[in-house]
Protein backbone atom coordinates (compact mmCIF):
# COMPACT_ATOMS: atom_id res chain seq x y z
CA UNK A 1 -10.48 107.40 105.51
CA UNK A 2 -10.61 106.02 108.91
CA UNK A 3 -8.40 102.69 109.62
CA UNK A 4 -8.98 100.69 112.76
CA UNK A 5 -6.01 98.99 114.82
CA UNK A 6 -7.99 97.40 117.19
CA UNK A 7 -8.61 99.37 121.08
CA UNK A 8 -4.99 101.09 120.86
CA UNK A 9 -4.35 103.00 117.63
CA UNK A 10 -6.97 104.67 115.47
CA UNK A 11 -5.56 106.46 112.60
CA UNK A 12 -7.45 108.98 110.05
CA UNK A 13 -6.08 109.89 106.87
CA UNK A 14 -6.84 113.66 105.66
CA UNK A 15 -5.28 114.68 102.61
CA UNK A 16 -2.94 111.69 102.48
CA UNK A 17 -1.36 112.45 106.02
CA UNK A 18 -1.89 110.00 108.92
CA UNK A 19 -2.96 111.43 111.84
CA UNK A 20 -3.45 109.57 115.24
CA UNK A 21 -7.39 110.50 116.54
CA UNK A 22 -8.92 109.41 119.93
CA UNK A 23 -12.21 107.23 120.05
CA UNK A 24 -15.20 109.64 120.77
CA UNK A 25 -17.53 109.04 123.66
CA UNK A 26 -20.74 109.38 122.62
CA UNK A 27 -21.83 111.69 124.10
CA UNK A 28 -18.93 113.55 122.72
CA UNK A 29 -21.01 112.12 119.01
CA UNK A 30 -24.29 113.73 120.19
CA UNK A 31 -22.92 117.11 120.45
CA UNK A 32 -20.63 117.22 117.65
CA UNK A 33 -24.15 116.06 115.68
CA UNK A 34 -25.93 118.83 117.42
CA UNK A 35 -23.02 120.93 116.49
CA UNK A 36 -23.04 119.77 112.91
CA UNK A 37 -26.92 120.05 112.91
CA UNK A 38 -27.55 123.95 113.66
CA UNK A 39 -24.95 124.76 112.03
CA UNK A 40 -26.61 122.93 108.70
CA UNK A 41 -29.91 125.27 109.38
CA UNK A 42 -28.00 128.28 110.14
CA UNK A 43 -26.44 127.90 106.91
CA UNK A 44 -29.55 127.25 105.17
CA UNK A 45 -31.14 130.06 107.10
CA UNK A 46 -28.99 132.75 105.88
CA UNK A 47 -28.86 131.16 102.43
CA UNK A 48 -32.71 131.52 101.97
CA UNK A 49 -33.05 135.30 101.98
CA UNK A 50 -29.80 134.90 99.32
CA UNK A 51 -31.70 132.48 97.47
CA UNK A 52 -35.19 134.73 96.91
CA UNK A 53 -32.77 137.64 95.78
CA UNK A 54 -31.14 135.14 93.00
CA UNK A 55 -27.81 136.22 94.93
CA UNK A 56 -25.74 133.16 95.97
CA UNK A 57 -23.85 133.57 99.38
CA UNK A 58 -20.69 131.41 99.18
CA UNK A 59 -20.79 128.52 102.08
CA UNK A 60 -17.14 129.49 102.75
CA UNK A 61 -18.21 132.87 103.55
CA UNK A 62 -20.91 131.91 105.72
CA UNK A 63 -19.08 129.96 108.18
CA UNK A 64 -15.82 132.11 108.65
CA UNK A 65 -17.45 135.33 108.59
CA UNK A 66 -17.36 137.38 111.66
CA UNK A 67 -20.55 139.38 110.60
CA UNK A 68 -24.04 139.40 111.72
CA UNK A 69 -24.80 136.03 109.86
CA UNK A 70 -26.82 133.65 111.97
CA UNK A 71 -24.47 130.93 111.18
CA UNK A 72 -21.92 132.92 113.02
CA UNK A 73 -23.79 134.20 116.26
CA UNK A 74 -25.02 130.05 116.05
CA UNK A 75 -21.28 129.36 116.11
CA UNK A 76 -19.78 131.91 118.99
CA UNK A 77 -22.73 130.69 121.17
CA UNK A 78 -22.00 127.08 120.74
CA UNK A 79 -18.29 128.16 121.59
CA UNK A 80 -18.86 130.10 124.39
CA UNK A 81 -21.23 127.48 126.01
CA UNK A 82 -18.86 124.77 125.68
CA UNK A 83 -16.08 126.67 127.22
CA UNK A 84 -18.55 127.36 130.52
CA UNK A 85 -18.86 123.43 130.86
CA UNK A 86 -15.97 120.85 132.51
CA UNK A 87 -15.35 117.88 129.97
CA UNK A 88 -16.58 115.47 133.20
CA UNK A 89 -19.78 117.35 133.92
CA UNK A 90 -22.07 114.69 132.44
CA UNK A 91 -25.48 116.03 133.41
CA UNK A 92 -24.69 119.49 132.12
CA UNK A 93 -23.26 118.21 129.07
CA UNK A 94 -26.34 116.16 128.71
CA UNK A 95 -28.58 119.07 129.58
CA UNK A 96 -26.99 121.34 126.93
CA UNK A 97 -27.78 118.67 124.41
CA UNK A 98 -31.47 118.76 125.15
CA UNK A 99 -31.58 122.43 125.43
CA UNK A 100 -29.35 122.39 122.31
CA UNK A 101 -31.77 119.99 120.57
CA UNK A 102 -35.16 121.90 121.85
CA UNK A 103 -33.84 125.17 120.12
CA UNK A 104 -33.20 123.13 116.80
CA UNK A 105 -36.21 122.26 116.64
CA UNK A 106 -37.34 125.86 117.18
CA UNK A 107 -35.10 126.73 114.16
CA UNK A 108 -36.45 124.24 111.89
CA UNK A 109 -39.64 125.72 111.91
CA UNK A 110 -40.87 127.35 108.31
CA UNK A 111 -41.47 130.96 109.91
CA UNK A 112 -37.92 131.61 111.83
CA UNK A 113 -35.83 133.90 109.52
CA UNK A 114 -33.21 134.83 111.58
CA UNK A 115 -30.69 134.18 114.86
CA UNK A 116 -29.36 136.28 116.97
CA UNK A 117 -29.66 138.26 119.96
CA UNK A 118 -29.76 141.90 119.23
């Protein structure tokens, strides 16, 4: 539950504890939705050979796993990206989100099985 003060205090309640939360940019939006978006595909990536075995991978495995799952290479390189980048360098933030956005779109496609670099 989010509540709205007006421009000074913005509070979110998780678990019934009130925590203070800054506004975010958007452009800080767009790459948390990027963010949220590949890993959504990873996830259903490396759920899909699961699913044609009949042998269900738990989501909570998937995304804390430090294996060889797509979902977790997608997640390191997101990571290790944003830590290159300065919080005020617009245009490369902005870059990143097309680039980001172009290889989505790349993983969305019906014959792409797998991520990683190996």
């Amino acid at each position: 539950i989010a509540l709205d003060f007006g421009d000074r205090l913005h509070l979110t309640i998780i678990s019934g504890v009130m925590a203070p939360s800054a506004r975010l940019s958007g452009l800080q939006k767009d790459v948390l939705a990027l963010y949220r978006s590949i890993l959504r595909e990873t996830i259903r990536k490396d759920r899909k050979p699961a699913l044609d075995s009949h042998h269900q991978v738990p989501l909570n495995q998937l995304l804390h796993s430090n294996s060889n799952s797509s979902t977790s290479f997608a997640r390191d390189k997101f990571r290790k990206e944003a830590s290159l980048v300065k919080r005020s360098d617009f245009k490369t933030i902005e870059y990143k989100i097309r680039k980001g956005q172009k290889q989505l779109k790349l993983l969305q496609m019906p014959g792409v099985n797998l991520v990683g670099g190996a």
